[in-house]
C-alpha atoms as a PDB file:
ATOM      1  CA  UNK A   1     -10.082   3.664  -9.050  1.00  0.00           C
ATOM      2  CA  UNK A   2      -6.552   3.228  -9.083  1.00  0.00           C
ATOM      3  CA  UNK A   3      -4.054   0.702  -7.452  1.00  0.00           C
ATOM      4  CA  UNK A   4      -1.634   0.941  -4.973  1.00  0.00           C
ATOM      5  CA  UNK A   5       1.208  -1.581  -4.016  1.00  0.00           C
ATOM      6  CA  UNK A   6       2.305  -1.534  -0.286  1.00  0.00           C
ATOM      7  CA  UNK A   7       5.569  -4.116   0.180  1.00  0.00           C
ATOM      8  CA  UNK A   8       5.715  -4.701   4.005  1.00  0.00           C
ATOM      9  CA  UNK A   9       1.784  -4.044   4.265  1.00  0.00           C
ATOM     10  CA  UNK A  10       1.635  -6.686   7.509  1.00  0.00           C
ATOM     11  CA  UNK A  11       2.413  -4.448  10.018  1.00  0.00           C
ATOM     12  CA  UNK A  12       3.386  -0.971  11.243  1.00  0.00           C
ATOM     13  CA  UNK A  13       3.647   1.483   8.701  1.00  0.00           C
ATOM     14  CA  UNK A  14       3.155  -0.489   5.582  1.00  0.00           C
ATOM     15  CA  UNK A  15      -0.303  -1.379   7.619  1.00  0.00           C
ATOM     16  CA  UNK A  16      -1.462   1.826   8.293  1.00  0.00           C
ATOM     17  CA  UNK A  17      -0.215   3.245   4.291  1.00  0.00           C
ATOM     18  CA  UNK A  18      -2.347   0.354   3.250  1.00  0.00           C
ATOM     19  CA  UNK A  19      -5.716   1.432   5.529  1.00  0.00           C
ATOM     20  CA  UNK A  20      -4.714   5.384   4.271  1.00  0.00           C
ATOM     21  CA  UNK A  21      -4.472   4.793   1.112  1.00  0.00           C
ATOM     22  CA  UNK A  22      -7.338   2.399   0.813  1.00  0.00           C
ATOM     23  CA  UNK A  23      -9.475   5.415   2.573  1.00  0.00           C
ATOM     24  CA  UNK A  24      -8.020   8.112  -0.158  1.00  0.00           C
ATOM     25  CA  UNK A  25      -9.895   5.667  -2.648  1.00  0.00           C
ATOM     26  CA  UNK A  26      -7.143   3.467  -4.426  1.00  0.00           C
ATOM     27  CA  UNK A  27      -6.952  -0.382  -4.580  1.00  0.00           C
ATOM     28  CA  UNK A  28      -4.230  -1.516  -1.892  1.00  0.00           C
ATOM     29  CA  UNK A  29      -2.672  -4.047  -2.974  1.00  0.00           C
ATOM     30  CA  UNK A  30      -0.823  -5.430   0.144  1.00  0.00           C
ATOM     31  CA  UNK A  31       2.112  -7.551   0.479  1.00  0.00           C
ATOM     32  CA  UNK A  32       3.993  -9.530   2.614  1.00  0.00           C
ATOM     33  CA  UNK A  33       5.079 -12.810   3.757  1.00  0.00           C
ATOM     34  CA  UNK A  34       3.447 -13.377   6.645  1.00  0.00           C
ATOM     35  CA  UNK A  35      -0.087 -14.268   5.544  1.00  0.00           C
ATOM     36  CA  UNK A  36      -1.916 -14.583   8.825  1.00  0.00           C
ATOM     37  CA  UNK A  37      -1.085 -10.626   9.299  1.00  0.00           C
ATOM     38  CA  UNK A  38      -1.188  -9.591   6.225  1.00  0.00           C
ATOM     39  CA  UNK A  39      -4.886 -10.857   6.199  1.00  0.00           C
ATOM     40  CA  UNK A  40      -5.385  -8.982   9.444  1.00  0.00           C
ATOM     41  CA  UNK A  41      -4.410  -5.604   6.911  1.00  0.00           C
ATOM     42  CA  UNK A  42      -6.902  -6.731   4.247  1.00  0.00           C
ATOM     43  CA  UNK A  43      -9.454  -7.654   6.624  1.00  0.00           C
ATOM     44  CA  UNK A  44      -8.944  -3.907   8.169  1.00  0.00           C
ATOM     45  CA  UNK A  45      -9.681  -2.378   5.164  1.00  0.00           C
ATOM     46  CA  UNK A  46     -12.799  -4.664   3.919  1.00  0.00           C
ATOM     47  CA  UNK A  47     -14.685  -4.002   6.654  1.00  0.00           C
ATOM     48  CA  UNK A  48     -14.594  -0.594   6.464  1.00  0.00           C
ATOM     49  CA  UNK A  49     -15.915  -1.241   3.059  1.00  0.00           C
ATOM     50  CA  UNK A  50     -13.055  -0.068   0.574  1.00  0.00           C
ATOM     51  CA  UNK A  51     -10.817  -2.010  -1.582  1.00  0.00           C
ATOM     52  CA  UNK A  52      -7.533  -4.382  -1.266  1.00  0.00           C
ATOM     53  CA  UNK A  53      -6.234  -7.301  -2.185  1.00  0.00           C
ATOM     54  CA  UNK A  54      -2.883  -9.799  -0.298  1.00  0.00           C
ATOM     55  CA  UNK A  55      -0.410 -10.514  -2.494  1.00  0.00           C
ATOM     56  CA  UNK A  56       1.948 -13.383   0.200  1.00  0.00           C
ATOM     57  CA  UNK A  57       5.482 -13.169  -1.279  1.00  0.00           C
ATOM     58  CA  UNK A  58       8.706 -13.448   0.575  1.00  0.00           C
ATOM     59  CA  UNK A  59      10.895 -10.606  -1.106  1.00  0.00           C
ATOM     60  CA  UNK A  60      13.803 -12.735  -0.706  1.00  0.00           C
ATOM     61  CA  UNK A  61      13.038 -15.294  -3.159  1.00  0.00           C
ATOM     62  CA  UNK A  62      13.844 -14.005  -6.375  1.00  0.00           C
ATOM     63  CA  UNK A  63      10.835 -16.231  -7.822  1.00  0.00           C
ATOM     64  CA  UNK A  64       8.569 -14.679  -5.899  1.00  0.00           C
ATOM     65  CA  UNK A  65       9.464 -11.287  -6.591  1.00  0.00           C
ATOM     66  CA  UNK A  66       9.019 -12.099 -10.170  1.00  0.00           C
ATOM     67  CA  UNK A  67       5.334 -13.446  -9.426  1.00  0.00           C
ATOM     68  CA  UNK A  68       4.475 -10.353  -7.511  1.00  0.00           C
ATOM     69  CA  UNK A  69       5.448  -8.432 -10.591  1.00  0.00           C
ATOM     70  CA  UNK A  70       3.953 -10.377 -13.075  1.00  0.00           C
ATOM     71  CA  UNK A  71       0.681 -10.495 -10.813  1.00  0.00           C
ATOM     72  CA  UNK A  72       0.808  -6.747 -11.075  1.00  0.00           C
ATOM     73  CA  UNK A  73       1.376  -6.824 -14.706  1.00  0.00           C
ATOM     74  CA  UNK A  74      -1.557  -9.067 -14.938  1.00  0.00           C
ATOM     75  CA  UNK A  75      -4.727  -7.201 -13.013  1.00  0.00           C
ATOM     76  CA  UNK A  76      -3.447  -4.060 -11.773  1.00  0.00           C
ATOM     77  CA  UNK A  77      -3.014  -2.357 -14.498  1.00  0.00           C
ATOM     78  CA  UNK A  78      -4.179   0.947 -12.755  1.00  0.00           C
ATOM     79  CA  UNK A  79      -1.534   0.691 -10.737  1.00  0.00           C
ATOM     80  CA  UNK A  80      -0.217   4.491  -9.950  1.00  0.00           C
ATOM     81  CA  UNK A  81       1.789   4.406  -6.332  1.00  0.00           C
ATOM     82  CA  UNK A  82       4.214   1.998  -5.395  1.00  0.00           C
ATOM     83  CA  UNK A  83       5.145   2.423  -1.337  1.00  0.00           C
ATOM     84  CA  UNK A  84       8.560   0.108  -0.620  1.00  0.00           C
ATOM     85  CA  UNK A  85       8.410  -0.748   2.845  1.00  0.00           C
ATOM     86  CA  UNK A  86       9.047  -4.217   3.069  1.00  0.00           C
ATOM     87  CA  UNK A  87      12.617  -5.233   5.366  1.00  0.00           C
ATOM     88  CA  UNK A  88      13.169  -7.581   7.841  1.00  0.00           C
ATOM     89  CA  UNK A  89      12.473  -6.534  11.644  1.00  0.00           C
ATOM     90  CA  UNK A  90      15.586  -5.386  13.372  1.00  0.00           C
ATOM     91  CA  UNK A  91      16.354  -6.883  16.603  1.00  0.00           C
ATOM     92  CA  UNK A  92      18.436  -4.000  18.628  1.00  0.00           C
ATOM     93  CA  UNK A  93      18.943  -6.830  21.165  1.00  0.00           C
ATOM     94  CA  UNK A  94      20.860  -9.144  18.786  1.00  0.00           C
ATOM     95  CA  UNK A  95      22.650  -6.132  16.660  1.00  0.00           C
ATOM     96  CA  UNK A  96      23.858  -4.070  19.092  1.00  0.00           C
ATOM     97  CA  UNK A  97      27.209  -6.049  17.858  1.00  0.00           C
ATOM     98  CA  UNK A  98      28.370  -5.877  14.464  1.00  0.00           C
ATOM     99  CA  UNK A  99      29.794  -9.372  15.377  1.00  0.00           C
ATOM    100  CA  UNK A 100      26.499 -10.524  16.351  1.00  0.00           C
ATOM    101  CA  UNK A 101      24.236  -9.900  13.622  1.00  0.00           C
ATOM    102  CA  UNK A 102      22.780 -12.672  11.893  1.00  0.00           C
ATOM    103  CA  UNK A 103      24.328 -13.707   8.103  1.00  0.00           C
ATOM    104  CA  UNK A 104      20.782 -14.281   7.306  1.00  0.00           C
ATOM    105  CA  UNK A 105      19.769 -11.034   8.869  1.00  0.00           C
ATOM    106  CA  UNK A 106      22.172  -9.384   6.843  1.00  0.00           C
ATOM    107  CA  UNK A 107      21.205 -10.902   3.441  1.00  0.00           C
ATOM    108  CA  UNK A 108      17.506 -10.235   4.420  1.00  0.00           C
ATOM    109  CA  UNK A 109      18.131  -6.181   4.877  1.00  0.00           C
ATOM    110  CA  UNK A 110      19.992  -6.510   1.302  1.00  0.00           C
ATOM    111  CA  UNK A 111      17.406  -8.858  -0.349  1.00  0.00           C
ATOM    112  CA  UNK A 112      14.343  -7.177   0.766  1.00  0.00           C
ATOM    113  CA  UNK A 113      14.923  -4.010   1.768  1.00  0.00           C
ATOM    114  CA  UNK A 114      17.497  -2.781  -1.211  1.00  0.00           C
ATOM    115  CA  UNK A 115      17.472  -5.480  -4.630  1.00  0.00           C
ATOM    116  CA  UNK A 116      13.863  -6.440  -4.187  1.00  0.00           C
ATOM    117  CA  UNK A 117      12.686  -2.461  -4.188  1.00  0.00           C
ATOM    118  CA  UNK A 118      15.252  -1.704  -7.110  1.00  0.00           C
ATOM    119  CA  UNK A 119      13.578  -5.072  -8.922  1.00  0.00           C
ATOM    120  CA  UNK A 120       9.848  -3.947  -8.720  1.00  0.00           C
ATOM    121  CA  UNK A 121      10.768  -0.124  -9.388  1.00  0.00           C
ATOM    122  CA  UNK A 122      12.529  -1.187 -12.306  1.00  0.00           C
ATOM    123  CA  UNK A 123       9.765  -3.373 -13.439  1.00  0.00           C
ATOM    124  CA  UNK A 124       6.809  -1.587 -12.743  1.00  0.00           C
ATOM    125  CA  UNK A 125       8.234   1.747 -14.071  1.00  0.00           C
ATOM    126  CA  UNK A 126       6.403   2.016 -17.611  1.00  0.00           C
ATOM    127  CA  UNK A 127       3.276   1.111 -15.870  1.00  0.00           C
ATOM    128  CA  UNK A 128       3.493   3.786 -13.325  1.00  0.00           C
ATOM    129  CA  UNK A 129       4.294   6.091 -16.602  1.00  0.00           C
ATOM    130  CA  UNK A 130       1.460   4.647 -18.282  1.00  0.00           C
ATOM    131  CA  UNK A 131      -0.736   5.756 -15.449  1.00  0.00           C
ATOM    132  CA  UNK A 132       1.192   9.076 -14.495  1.00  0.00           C
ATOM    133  CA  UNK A 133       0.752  11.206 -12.812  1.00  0.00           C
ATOM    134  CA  UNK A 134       2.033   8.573 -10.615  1.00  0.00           C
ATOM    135  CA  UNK A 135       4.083   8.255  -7.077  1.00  0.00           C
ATOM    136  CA  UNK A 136       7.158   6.159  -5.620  1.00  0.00           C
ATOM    137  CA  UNK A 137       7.567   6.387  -1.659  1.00  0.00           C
ATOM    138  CA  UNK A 138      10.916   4.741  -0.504  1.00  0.00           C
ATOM    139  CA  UNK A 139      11.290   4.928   3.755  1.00  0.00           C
ATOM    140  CA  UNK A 140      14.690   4.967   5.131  1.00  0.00           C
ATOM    141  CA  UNK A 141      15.510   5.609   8.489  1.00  0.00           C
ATOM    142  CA  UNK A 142      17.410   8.496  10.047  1.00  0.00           C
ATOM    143  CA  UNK A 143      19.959   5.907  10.974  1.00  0.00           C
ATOM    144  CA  UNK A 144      20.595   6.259   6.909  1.00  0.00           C
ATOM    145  CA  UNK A 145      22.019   9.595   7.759  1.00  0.00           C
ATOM    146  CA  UNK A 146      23.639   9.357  11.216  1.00  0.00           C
ATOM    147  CA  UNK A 147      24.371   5.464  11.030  1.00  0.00           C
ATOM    148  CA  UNK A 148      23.273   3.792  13.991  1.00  0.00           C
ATOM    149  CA  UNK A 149      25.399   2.357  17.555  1.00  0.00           C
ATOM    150  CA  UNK A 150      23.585  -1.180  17.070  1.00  0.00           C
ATOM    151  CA  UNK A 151      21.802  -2.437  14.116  1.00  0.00           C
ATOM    152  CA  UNK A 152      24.489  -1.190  11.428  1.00  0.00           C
ATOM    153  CA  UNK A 153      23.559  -3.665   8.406  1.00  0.00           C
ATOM    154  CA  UNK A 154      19.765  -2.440   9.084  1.00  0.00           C
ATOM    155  CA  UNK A 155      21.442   1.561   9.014  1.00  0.00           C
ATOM    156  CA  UNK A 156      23.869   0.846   5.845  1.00  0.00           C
ATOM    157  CA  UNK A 157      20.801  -1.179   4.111  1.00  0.00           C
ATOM    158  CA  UNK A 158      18.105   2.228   4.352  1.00  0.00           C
ATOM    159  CA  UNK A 159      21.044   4.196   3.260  1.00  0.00           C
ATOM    160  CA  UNK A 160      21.451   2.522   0.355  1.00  0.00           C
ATOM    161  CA  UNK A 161      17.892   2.416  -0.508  1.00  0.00           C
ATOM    162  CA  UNK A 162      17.719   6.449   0.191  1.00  0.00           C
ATOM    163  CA  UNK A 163      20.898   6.652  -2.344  1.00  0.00           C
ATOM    164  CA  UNK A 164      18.766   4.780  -4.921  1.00  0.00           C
ATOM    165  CA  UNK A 165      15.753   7.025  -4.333  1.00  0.00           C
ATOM    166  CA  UNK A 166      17.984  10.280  -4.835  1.00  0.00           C
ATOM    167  CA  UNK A 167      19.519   9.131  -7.942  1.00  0.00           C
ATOM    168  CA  UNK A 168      16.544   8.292  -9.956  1.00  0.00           C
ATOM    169  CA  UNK A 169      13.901  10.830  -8.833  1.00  0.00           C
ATOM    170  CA  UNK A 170      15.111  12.867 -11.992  1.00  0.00           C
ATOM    171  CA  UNK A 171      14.650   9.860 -14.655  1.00  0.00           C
ATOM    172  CA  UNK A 172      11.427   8.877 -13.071  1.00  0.00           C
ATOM    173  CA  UNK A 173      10.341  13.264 -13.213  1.00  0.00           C
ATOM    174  CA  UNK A 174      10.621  12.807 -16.883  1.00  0.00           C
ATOM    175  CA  UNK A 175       8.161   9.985 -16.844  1.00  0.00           C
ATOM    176  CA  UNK A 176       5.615  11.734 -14.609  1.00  0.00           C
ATOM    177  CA  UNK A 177       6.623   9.898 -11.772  1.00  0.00           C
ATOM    178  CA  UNK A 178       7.051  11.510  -8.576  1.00  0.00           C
ATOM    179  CA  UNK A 179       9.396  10.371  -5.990  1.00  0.00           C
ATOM    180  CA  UNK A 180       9.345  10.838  -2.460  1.00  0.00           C
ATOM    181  CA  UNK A 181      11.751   9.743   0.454  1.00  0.00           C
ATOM    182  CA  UNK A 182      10.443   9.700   4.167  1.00  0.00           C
ATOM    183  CA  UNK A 183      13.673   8.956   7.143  1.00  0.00           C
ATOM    184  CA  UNK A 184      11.281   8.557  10.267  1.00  0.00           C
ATOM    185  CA  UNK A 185      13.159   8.036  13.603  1.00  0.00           C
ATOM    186  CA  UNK A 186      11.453   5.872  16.037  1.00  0.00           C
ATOM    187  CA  UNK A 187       8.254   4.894  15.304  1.00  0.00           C
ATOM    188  CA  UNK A 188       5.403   3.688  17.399  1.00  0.00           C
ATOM    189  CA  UNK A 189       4.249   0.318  15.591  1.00  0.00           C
ATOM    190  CA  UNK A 190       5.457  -1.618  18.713  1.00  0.00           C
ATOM    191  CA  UNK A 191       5.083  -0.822  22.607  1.00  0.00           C
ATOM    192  CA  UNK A 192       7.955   0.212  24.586  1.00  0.00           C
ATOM    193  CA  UNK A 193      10.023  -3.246  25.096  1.00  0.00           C
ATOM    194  CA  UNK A 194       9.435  -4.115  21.380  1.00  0.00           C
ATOM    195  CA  UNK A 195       6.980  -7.011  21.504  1.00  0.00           C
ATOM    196  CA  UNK A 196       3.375  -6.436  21.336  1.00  0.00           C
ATOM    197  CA  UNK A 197       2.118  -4.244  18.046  1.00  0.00           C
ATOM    198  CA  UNK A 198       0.386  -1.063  18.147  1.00  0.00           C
ATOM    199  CA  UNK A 199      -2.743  -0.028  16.442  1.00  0.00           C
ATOM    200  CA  UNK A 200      -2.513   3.553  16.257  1.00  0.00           C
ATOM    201  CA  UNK A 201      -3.492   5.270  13.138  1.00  0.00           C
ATOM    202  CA  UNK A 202      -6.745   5.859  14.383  1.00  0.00           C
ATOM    203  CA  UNK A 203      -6.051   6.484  18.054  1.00  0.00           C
ATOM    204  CA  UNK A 204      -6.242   9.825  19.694  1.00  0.00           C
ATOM    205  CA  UNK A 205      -2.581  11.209  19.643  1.00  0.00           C
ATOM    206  CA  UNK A 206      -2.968  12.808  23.323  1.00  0.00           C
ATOM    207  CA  UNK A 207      -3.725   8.843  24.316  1.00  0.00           C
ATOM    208  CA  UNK A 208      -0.646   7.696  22.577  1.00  0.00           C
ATOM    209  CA  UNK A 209       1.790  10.463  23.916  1.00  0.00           C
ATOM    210  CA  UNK A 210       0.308   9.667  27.489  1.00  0.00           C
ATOM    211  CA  UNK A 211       1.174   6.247  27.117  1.00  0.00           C
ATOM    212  CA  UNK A 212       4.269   6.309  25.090  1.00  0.00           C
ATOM    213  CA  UNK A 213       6.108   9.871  25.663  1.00  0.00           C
ATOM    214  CA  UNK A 214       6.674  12.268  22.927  1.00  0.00           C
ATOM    215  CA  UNK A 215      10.231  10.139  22.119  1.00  0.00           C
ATOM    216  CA  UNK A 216       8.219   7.723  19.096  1.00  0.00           C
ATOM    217  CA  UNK A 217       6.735   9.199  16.209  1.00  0.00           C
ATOM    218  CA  UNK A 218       3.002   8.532  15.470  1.00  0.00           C
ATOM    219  CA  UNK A 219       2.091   6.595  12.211  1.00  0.00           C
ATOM    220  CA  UNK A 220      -0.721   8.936  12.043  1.00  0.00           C
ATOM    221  CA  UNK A 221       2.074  11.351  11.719  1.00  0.00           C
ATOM    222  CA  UNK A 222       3.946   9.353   8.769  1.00  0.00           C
ATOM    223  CA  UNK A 223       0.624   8.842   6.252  1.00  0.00           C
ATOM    224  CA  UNK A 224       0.018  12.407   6.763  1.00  0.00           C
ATOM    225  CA  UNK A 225       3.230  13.143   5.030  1.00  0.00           C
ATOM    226  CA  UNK A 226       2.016  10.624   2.388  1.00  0.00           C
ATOM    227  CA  UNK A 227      -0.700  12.468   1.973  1.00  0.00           C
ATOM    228  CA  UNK A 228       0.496  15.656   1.654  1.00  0.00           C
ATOM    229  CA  UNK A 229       3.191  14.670  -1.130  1.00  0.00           C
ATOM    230  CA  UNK A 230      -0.194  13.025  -2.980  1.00  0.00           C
ATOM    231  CA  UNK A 231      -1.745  16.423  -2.574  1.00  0.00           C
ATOM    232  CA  UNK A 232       0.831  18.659  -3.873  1.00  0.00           C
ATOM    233  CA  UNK A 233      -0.126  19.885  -7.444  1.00  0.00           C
ATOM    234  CA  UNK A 234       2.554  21.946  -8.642  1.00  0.00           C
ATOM    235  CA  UNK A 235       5.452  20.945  -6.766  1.00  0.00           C
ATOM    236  CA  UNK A 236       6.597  17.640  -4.854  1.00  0.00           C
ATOM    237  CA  UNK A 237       8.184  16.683  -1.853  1.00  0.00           C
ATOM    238  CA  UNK A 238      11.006  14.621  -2.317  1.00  0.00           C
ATOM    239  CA  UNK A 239      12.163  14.275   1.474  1.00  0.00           C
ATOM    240  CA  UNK A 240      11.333  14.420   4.827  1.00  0.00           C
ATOM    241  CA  UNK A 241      13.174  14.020   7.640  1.00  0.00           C
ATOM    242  CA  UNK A 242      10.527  12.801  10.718  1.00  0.00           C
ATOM    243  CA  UNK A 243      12.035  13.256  14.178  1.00  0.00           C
ATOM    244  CA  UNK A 244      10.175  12.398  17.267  1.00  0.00           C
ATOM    245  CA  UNK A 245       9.397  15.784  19.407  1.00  0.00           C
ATOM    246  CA  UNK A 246      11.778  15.069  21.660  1.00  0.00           C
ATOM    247  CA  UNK A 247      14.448  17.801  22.509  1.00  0.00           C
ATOM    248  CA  UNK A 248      16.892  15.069  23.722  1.00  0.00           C
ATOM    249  CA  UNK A 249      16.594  13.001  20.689  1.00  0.00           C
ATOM    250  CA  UNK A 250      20.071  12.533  18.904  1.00  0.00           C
ATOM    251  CA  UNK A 251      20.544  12.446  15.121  1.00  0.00           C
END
């Protein structure tokens, strides 16, 4: 068995690449800072009888960063996918001003989302060569591409981490790490004002589309573009572009 770290495993997409993976047969090792959900992941994938561990760290403590590597270091030495996920929830309320946003939101996309992933891929990298073949997933947004009329730090903070992806997927090739970059537009992980999360990796999609349109993309959808970059044997996908089926949907 091998080990996979999930940053931002509490909820939405980090929670369902933590259940996926877990069911492909690897070790999740799940992190986040809120511990209450990130048990919820753990618990998810227990009872269904595979493997994971919770690793609580807030990304934006550079301590803790450092004791979520060295706790990698330290018993998951298998470790062969790293999946970055991890950024602060974007309120589209608050930043639909520039003028608005938050100073701490704006450290928080930075922190997390960009020198926290750069940190771990750094630090991890001769492991994941030790262990190759191997796999890094980064997830922008689209708004990395086409910038965004509302949460701009959030849109300049994916594009930067999309930039980083890009520009090392050749040095990490050499190593036998792969390197793959997913931009998803609007996923479903919440209902339709925002609030309440939704479960849906395992839900029929025709229920999901009844309920929620065909403008939000299906995290179903997402992990079965993880899975087909883990499947590829003589070639790799290093990005994908999700839109949601949606003729009227802008980029």
């Amino acid at each position: 068995m091998k080990s996979a770290l999930i940053t931002g495993a509490s909820h939405g997409i980090g929670r369902a690449l933590a259940v996926f993976l877990a069911r492909r047969g690897y070790r999740s090792v799940c992190v986040a800072r809120n511990q209450v959900e990130l048990s919820e992941t753990v618990d998810r994938i227990r009872t269904e009888g595979h493997f994971a561990e919770a690793i609580v760290a807030d990304l934006r403590e550079p301590s803790e960063v450092d004791a979520l590597i060295g706790a990698v270091e330290n018993r998951f030495g298998d470790l062969s996918l790293v999946a970055h996920l991890a950024t602060p929830r974007p309120d589209p309320e608050v930043e639909a001003s520039l003028t608005r946003t938050p100073s701490e939101q704006v450290s928080g996309y930075f922190d997390v989302g960009v020198k926290a992933a750069i940190t771990v891929t750094t630090r991890l990298q001769p492991i994941l060569a030790r262990n190759a073949p191997s796999h890094l997933f980064f997830f922008g947004s689209d708004w990395a591409l086409r910038g965004a009329h509302g949460p701009a730090v959030f849109a300049g903070a994916k594009a930067a981490v999309v930039h980083f992806a890009r520009s090392i997927r050749r040095e990490m090739a050499r190593s036998g790490i792969r390197t793959t970059v997913l931009l998803p537009g609007d996923i479903a992980s919440f209902d339709e004002n925002w609030e309440q999360p939704i479960w849906d990796l395992d839900s029929p999609p025709e229920e999901m589309t009844a309920r929620l349109g065909n403008g939000r993309i299906l995290l179903s959808d997402i992990t079965a573009l993880v899975g087909l970059a883990l499947d590829m044997r003589t070639g790799r996908l290093e990005e994908a572009i999700v839109a949601p089926d949606n003729g009227d949907y802008e980029y």
